[in-house]
Protein backbone atom coordinates (compact mmCIF):
# COMPACT_ATOMS: atom_id res chain seq x y z
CA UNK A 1 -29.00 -1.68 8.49
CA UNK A 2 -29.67 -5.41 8.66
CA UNK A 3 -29.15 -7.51 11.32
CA UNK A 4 -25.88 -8.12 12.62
CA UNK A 5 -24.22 -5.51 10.84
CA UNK A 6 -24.55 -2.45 13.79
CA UNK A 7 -21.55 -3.47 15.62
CA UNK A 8 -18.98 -4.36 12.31
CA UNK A 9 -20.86 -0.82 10.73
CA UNK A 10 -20.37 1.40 13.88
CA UNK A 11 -16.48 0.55 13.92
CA UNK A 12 -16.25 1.22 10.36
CA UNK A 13 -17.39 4.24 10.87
CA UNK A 14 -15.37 5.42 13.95
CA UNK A 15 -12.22 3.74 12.06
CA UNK A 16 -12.79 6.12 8.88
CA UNK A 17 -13.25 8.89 11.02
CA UNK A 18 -9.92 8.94 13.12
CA UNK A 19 -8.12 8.20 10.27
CA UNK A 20 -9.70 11.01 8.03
CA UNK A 21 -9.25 13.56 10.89
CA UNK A 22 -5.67 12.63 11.44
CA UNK A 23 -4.74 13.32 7.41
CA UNK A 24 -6.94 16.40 7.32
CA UNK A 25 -4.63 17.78 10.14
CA UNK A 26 -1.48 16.88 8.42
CA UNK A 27 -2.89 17.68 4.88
CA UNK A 28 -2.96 21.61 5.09
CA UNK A 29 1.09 21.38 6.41
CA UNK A 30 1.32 19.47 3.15
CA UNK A 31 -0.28 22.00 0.94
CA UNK A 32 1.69 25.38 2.60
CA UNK A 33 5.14 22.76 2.15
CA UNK A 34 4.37 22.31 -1.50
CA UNK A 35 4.05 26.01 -1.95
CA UNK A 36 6.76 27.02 0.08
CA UNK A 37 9.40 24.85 -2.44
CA UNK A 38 7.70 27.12 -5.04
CA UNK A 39 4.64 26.24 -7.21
CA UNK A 40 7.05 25.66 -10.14
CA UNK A 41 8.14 22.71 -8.26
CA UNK A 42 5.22 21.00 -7.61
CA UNK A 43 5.54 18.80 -10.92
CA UNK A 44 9.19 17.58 -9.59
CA UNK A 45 7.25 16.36 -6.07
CA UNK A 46 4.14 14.81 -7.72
CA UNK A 47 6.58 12.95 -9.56
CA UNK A 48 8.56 11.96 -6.63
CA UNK A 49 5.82 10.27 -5.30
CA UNK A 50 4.57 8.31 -7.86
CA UNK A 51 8.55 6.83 -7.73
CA UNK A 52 7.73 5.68 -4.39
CA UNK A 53 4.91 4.46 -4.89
CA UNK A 54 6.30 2.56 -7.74
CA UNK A 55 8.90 1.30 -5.36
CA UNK A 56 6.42 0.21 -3.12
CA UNK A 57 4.63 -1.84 -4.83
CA UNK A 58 6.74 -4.84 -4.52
CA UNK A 59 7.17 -4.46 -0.96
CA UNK A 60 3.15 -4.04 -0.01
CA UNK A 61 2.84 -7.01 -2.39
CA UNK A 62 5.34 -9.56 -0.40
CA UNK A 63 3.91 -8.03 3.04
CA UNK A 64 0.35 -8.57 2.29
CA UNK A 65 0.66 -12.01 0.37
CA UNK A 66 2.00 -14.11 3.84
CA UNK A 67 0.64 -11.00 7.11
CA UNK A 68 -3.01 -11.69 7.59
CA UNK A 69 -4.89 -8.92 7.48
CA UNK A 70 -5.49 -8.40 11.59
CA UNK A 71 -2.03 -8.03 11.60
CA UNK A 72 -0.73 -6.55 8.73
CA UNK A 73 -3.27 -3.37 9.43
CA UNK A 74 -1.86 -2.24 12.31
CA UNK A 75 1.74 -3.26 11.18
CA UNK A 76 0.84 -0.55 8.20
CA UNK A 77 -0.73 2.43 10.91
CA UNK A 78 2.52 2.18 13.08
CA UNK A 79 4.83 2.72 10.74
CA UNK A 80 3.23 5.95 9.11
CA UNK A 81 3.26 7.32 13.11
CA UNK A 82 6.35 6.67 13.34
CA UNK A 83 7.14 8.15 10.34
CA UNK A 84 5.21 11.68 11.83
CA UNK A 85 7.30 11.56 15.04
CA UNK A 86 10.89 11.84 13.20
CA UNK A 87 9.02 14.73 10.69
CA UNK A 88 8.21 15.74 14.55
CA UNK A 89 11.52 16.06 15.35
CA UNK A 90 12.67 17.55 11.98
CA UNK A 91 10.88 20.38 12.08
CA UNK A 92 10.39 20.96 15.92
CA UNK A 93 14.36 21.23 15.81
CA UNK A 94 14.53 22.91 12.37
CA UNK A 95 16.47 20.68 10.87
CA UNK A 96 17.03 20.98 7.06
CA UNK A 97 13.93 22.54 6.24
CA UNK A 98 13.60 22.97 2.97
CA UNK A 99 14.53 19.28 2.70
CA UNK A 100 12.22 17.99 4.67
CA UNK A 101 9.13 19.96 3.55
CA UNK A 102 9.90 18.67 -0.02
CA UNK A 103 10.25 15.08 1.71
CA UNK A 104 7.28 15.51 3.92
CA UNK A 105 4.88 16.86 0.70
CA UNK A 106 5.81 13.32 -0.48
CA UNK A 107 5.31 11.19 2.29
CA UNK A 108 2.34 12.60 3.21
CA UNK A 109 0.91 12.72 -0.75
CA UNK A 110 2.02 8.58 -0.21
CA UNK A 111 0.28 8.19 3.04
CA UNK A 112 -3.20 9.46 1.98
CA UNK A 113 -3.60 6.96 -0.35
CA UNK A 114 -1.64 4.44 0.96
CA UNK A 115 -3.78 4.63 4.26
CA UNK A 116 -7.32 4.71 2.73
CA UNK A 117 -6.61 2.03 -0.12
CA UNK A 118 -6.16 -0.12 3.06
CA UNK A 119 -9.10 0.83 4.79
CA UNK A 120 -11.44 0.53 2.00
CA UNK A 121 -9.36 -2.71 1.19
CA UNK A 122 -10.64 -3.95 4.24
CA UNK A 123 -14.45 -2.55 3.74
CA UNK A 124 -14.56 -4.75 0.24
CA UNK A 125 -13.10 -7.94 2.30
CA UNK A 126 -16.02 -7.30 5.16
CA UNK A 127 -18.79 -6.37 3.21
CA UNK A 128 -20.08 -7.91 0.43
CA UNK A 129 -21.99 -6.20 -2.53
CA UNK A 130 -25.24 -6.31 -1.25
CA UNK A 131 -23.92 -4.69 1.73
CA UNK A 132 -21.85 -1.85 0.00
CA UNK A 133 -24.29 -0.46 -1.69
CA UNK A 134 -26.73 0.38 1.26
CA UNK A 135 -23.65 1.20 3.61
CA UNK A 136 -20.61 2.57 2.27
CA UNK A 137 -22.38 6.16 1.97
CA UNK A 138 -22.65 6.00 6.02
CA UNK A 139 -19.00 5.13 6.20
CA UNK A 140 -17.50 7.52 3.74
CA UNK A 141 -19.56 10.08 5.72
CA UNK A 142 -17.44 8.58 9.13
CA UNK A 143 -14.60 9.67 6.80
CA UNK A 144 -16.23 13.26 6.12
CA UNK A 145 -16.92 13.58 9.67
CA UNK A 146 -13.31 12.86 10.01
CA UNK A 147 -12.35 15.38 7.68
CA UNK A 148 -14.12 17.87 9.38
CA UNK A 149 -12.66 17.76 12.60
CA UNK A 150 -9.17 17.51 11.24
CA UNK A 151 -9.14 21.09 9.35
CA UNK A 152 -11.17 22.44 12.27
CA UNK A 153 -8.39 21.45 14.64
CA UNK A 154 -5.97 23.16 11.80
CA UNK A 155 -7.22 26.16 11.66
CA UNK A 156 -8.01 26.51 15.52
CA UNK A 157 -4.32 25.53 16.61
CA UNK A 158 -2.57 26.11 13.43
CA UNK A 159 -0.91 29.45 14.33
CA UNK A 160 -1.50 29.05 18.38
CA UNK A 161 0.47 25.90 18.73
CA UNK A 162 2.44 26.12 15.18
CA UNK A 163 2.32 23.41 12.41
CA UNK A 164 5.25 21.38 13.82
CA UNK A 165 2.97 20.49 16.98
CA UNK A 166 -0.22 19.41 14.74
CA UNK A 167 1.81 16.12 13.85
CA UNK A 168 1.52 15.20 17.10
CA UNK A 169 -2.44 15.46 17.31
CA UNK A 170 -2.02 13.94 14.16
CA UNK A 171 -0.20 11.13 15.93
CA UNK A 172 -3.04 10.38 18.17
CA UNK A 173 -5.97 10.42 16.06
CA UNK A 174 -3.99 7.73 13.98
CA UNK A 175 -3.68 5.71 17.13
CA UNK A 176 -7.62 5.95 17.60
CA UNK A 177 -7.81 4.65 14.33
CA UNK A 178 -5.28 1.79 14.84
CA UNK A 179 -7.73 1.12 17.85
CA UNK A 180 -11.10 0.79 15.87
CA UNK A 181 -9.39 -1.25 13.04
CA UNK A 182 -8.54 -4.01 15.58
CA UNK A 183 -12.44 -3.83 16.91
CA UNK A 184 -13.46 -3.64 13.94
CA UNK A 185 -11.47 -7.25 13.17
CA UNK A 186 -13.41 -8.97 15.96
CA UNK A 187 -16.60 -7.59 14.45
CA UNK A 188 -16.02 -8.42 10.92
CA UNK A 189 -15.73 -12.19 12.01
CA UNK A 190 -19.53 -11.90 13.17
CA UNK A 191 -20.87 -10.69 10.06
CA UNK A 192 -18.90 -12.80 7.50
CA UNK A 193 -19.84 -15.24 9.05
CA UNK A 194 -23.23 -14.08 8.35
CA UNK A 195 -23.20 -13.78 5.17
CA UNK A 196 -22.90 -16.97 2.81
CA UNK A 197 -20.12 -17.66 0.77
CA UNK A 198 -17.66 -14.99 1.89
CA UNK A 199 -14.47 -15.85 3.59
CA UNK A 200 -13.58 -18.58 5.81
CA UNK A 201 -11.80 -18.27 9.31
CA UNK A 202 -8.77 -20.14 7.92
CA UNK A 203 -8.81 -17.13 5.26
CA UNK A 204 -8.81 -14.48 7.47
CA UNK A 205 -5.63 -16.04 9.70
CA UNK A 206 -3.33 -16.21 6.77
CA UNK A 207 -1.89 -13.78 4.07
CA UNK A 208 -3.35 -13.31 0.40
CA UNK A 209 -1.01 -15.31 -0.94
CA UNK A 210 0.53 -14.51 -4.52
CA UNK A 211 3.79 -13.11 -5.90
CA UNK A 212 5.28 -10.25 -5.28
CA UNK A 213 4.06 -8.24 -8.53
CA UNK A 214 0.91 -9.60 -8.55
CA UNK A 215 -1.31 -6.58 -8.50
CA UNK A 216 0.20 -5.46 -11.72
CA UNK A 217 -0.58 -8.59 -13.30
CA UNK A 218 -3.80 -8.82 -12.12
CA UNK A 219 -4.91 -4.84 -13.37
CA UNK A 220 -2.90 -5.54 -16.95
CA UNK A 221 -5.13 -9.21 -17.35
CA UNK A 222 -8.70 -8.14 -15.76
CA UNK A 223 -10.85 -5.46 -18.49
CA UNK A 224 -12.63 -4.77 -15.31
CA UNK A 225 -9.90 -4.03 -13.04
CA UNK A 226 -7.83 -2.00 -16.26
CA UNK A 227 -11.16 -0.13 -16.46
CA UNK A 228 -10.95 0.85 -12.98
CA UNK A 229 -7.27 1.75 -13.50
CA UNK A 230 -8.82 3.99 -16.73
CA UNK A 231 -11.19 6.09 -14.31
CA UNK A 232 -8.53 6.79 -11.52
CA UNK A 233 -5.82 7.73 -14.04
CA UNK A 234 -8.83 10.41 -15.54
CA UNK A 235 -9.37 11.42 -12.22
CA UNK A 236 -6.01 12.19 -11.56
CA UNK A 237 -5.85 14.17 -14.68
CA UNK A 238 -8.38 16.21 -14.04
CA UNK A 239 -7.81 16.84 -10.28
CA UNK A 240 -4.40 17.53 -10.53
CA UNK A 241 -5.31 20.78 -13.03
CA UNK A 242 -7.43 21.77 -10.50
CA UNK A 243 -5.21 21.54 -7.76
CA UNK A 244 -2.35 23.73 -9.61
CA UNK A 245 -4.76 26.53 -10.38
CA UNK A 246 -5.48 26.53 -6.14
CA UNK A 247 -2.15 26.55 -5.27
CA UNK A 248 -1.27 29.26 -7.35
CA UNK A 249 -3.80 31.04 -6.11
CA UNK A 250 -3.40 30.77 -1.98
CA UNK A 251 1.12 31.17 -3.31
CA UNK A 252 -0.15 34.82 -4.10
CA UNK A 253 -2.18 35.84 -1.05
CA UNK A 254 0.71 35.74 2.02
CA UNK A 255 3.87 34.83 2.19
CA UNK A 256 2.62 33.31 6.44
CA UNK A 257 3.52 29.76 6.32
CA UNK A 258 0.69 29.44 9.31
CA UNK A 259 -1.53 31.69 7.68
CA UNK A 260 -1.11 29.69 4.14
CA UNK A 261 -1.93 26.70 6.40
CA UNK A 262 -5.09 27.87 7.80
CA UNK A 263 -6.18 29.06 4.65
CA UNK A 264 -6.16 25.83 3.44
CA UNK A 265 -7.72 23.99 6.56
CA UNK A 266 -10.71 26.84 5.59
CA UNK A 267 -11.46 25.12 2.42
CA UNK A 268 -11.15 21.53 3.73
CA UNK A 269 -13.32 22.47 6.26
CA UNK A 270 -16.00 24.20 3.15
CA UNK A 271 -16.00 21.01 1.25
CA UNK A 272 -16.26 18.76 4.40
CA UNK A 273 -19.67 20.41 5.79
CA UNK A 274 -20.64 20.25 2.27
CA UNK A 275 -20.05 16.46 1.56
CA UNK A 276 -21.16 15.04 4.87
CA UNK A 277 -24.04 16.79 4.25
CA UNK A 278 -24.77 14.86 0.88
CA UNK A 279 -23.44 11.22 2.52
CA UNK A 280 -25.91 10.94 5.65
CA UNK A 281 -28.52 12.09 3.33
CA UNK A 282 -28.66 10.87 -0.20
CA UNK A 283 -25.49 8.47 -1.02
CA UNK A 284 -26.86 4.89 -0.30
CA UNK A 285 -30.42 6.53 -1.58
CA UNK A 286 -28.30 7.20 -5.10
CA UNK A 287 -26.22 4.47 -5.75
CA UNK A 288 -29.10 1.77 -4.73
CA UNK A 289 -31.51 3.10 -6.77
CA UNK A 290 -29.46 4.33 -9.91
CA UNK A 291 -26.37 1.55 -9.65
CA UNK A 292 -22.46 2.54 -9.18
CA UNK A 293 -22.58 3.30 -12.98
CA UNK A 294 -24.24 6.48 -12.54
CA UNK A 295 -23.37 7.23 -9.12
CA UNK A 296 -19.30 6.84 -10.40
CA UNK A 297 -20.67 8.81 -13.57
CA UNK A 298 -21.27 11.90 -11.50
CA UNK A 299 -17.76 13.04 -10.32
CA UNK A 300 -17.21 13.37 -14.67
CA UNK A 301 -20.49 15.05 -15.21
CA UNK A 302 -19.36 17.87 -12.58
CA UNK A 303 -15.92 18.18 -13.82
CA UNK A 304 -17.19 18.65 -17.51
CA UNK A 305 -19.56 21.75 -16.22
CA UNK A 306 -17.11 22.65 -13.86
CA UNK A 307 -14.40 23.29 -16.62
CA UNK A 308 -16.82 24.46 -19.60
CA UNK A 309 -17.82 27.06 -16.72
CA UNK A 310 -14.07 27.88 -15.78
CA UNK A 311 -13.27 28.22 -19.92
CA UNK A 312 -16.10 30.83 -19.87
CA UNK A 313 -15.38 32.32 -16.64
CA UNK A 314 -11.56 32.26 -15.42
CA UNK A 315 -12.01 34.09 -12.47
CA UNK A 316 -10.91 33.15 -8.49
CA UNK A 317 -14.43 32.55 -6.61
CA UNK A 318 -15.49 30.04 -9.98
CA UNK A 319 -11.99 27.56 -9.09
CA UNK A 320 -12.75 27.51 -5.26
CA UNK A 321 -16.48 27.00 -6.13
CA UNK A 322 -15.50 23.83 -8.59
CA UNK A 323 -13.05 22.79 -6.11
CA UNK A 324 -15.89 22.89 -3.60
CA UNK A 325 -18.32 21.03 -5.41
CA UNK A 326 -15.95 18.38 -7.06
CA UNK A 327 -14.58 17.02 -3.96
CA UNK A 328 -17.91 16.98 -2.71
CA UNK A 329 -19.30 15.41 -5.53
CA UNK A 330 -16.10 12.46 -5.25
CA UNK A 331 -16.16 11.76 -1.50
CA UNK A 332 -20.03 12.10 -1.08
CA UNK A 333 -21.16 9.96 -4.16
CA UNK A 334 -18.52 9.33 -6.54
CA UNK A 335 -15.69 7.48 -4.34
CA UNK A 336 -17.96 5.46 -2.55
CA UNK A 337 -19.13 4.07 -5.88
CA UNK A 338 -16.27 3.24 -7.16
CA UNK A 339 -15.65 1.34 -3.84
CA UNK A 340 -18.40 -0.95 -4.27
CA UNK A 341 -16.91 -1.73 -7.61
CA UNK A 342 -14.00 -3.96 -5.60
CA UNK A 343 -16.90 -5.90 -3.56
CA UNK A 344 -17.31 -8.54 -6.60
CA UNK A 345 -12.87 -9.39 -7.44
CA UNK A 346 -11.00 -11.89 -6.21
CA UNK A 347 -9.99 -11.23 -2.12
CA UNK A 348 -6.24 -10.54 -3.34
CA UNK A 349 -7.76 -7.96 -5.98
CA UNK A 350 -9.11 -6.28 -3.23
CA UNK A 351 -5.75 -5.72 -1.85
CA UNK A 352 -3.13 -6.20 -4.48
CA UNK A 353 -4.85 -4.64 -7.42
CA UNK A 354 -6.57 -1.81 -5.27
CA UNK A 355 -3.21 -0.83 -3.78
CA UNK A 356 -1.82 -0.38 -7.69
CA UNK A 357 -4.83 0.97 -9.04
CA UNK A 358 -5.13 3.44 -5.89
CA UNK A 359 -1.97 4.53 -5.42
CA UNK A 360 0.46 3.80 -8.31
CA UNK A 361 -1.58 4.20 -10.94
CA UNK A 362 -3.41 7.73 -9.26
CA UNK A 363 0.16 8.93 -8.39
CA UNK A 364 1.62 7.90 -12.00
CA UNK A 365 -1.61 9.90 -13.44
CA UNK A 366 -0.66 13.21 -10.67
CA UNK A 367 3.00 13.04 -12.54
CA UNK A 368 2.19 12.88 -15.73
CA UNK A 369 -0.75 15.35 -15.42
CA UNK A 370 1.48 18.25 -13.56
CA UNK A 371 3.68 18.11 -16.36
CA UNK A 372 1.19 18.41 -18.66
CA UNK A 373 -0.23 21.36 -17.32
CA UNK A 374 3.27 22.93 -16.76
CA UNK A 375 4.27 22.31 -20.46
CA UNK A 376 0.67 23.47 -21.61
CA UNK A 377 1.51 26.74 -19.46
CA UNK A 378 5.12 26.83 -20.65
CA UNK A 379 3.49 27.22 -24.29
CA UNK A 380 1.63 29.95 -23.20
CA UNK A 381 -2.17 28.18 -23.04
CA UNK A 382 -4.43 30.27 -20.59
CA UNK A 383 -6.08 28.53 -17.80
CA UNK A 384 -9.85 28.94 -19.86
CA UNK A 385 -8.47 27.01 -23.00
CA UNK A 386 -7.05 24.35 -20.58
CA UNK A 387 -10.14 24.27 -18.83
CA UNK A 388 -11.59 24.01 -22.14
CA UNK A 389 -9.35 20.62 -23.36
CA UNK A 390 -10.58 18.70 -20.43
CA UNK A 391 -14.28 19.30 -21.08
CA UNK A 392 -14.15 16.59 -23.67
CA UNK A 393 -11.62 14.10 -21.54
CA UNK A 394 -14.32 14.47 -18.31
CA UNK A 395 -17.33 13.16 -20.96
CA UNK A 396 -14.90 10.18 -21.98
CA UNK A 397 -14.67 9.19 -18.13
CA UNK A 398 -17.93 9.48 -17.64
CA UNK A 399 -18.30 6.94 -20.43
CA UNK A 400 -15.97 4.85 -18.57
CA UNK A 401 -17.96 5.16 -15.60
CA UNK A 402 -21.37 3.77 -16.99
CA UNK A 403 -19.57 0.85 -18.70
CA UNK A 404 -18.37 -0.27 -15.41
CA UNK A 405 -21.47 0.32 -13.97
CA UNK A 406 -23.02 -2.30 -16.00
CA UNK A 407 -19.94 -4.88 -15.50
CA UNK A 408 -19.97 -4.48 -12.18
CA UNK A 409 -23.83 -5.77 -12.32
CA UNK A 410 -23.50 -8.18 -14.24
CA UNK A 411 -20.53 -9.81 -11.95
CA UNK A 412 -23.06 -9.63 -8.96
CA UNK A 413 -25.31 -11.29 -11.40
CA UNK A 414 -23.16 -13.96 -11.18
CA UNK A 415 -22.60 -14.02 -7.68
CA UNK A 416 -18.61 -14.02 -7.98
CA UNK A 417 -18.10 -13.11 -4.32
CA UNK A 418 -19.26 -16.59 -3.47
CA UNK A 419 -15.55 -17.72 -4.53
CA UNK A 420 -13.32 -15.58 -3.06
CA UNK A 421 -10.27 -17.25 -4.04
CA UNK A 422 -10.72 -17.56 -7.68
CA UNK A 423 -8.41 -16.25 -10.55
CA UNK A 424 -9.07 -12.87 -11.79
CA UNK A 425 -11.53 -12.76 -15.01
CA UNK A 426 -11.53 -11.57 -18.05
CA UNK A 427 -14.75 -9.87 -18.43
């Protein structure tokens, strides 16, 4: 830490946190909802979401071009709790259940990113390069801490209380986070302030500005940004096989909605000691001293072992294991990475093309990718020659990864931050 940056760094930090543990208590009643509509089904719901998303975009777009950003952050934090209160109600009063577990899977798939593209919208607004690199690993590991607590509290309370009543801790952990964002705001004046060339007061009391499509526009004329795009969409891809093999797997141990719940909250919990672990310890270590190239290039590296070792070895304990170890590998290293990548665009890239990048263009990639597998699986393709397929695809991102790497220094180079309000390139 440098100083000045304690305060704007500690709320960060706290902000991440709340908001992590509040999803990590929702995100195992998402999981046992999916599976409960039937693993078969999980294609129709990924694709579900990326239509809202789509839908969304021109709505986030008009909202965040004229609300500045201390109030548009809250505005967004509100609405998803009040959006838990009548899934509350729903399901508290067991009303049309099956229709609102296949509504909820989506909402909830929506709010994860939706939520975090904000936050880390935010972090690339406060801090500039510089800045991201030595810090972002201690506030992604806010985020892990976050995610610790959350599928602790799941798995504690899950069948106690029932997974109706874990919305409403959910609820109040988003409310904490609501808090810290507005601290954080006040602190985040201090240390801009600070630091020489990045936005102005008059910046941060008025909207983005733009049209209403913009971030579309902006990813389809930037290289840089479209290469961004490129490694979400391949991360998608390959996370999304993943994630079909694990839900088949929990489908076939119980039939115990709470129990299928818990089950999940156990390997949240396994991959959250893991990568909080790696984050205090190593991640600012790694990406200062190797770049966001590499540090981005590792998330490919472990999904090309990962499935070259599933292709050989198809069994249970080797999919929870790469599960494990590629989340890990994303939140602890990978992710925050990539994050620094948005500390050099344009201020509305860092909130019109992150939102489409983050959500529509990971959600399009889920869609697309669950089909995929299911028509792969509908032609009869085991899961080891699957497995198999990606192992080339993972070596192409990783590609990806060290190309941005090297754009992404040579934009710091030259010192693009300093004007904030500048057209997007074409690098």
């Amino acid at each position: 830490m440098r100083p000045g940056e304690v305060r704007a760094l500690l709320w960060s930090f706290a902000y991440f946190f709340f908001l992590l543990a509040a999803y990590y208590v929702l995100r195992p009643v998402r999981d046992e909802m999916g599976i409960a509509g039937g693993v078969k089904n999980l294609p129709w719901l990924f694709t579900a979401t990326f239509v809202v998303m789509l839908a969304a975009v021109p709505v986030f777009g008009a909202v965040v071009a004229r609300v500045p950003r201390r109030r548009f952050i809250p505005l967004v934090y509100h609405f998803f709790v009040a959006n838990i209160l009548i899934f509350w109600l729903l399901l508290t009063f067991r009303i049309g259940l099956a229709d609102t577990a296949r509504v909820f899977f989506v909402w909830i798939s929506v709010f994860n990113l939706f939520a975090v593209s904000v936050f880390w919208s935010f972090m690339a607004d406060v801090y500039a390069s510089e800045q991201g690199k030595r810090l972002f690993g201690f506030i992604a590991a806010g985020g892990s801490a976050g995610a610790l607590l959350g599928p602790a509290i799941a798995v504690w309370l899950a069948e106690p209380i029932g997974r109706a009543n874990l919305l409403l801790i959910a609820v109040l952990l988003l409310e904490l986070a609501v808090l810290c964002a507005m601290r954080l705001e006040s602190a985040a004046v201090v240390l801009q302030d600070r630091n020489a060339g990045r936005a102005a007061a008059g910046q941060r009391e008025s909207g983005v500005g733009g049209g209403w499509i913009a971030g579309l526009v902006m990813v389809a004329r930037s290289p840089y940004l479209a290469g961004i795009a490129l490694w979400v969409a391949l991360l998608s891809l390959a996370g999304t096989f993943l994630y079909f093999q694990q839900a088949s797997i929990v489908a076939a141990l119980t039939d115990d909605p709470n129990k299928r719940t818990a089950v999940f909250a156990q390997i949240d919990l396994a991959v959250s000691l893991l990568t909080i672990v790696v984050q205090f310890l190593a991640t600012g270590k790694l990406i200062r001293r190797y770049g966001t190239g590499p540090a981005a290039a590792f998330l490919p590296l472990v999904f090309a072992l990962g499935f070259l070792t599933l292709a050989l070895t198809p069994v249970l304990w080797v999919v929870i294991a790469f599960q494990a170890m590629q989340r890990a590998a994303n939140f602890a290293i990978s992710n925050p990475a990539r994050e620094v990548l948005f500390t050099v665009v344009a201020r509305a890239e860092k909130y019109k093309a992150k939102y489409v990048i983050d959500n529509v263009v990971f959600r399009g990639g889920d869609a697309a990718s669950g089909w995929l597998f299911h028509a792969l699986r509908g032609l009869g393709m085991e899961l080891n020659t699957i497995a198999l397929s990606t192992v080339p695809v993972a070596l192409g991102w990783l590609a990806v990864a060290l190309a941005l790497g090297r754009a992404h220094e040579r934009r710091t180079a030259d010192n693009r931050p300093t004007q904030p309000e500048a057209k997007s390139t074409n690098e």
